[in-house]
Protein backbone atom coordinates (compact mmCIF):
# COMPACT_ATOMS: atom_id res chain seq x y z
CA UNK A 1 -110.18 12.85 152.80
CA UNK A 2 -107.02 12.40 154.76
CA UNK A 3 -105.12 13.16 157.73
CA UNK A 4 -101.93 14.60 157.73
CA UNK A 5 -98.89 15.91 159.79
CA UNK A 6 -98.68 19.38 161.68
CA UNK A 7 -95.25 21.62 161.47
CA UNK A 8 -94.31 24.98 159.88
CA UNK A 9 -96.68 24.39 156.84
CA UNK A 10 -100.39 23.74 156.74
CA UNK A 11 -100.10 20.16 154.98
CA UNK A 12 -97.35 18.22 155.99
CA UNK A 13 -96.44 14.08 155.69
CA UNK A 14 -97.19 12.08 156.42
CA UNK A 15 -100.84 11.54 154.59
CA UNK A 16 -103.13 10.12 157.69
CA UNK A 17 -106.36 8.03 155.17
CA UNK A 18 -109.54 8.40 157.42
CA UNK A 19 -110.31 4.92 156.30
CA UNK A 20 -108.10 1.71 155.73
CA UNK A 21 -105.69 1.78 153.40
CA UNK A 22 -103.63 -1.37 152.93
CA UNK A 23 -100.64 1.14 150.62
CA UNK A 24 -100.32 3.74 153.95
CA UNK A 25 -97.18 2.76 155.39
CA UNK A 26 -94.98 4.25 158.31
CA UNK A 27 -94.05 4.42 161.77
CA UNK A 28 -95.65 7.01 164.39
CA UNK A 29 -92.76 8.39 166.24
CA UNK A 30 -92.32 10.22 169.48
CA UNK A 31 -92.97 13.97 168.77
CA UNK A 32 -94.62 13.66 165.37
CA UNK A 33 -97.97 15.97 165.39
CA UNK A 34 -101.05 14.79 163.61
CA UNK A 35 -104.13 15.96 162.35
CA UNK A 36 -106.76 13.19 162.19
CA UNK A 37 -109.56 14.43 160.03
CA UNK A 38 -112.89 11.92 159.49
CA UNK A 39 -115.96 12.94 157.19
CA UNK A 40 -118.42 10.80 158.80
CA UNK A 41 -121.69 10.99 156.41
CA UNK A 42 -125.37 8.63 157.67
CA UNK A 43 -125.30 7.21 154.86
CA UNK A 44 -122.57 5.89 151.84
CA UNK A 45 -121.53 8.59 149.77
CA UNK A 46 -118.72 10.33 147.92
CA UNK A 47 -116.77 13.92 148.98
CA UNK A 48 -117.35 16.09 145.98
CA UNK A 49 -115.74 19.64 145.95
CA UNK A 50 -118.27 22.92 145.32
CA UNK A 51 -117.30 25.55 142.56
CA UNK A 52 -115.73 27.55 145.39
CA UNK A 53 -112.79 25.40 145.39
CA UNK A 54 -112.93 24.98 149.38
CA UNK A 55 -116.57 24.09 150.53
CA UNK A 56 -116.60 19.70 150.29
CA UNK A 57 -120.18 18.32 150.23
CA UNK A 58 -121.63 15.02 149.67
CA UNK A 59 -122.56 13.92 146.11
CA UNK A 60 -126.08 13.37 147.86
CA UNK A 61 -126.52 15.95 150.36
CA UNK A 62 -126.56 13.25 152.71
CA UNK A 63 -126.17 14.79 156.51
CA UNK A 64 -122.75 14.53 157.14
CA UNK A 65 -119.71 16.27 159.44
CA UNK A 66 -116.29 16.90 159.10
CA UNK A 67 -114.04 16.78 162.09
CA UNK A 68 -110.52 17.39 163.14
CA UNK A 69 -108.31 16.25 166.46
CA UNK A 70 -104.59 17.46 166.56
CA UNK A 71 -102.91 14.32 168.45
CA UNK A 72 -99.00 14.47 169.76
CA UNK A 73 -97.96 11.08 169.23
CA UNK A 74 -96.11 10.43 172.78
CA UNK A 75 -94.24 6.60 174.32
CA UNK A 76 -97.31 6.50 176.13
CA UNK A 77 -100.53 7.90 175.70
CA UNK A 78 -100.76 10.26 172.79
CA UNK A 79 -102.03 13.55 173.99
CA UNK A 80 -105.07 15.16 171.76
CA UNK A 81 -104.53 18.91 171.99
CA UNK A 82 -107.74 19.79 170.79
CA UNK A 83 -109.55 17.56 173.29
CA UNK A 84 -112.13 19.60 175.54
């Protein structure tokens, strides 16, 4: 499960990992639009994809949520457009 950038398509770079990753390089600049998009689960488990080719589960039907913020990455704070 990763992140990634916002533009004219629906996947852009760059790839944002919702976990550490020592091989994700690069440098936030001013203007660049991200979506930041954790799987937080209550207990370890894997993301495993259903037959419908879109619905992502746990491997143990563990309760778990999928969320998304849209951030504009700004000199100062960055501003999270999907922020209530």
């Amino acid at each position: 499960m990763t992140g990634h950038g916002v533009g004219r398509h629906r996947h852009e770079a760059p790839a944002v990992p919702s976990s550490d990753s020592p091989r994700a390089r690069g440098t936030l600049t001013e203007g660049l639009v991200l979506a930041v998009e954790p799987l937080l689960a209550a207990e370890p488990a894997r993301v495993v994809e259903a037959p419908d080719g879109w619905t992502l589960r746990t491997h143990n039907h563990v309760l778990s949520v999928h969320h998304e913020h849209t951030i504009v990455i700004t000199r100062g704070r960055p501003i999270v457009l999907t922020a209530a």
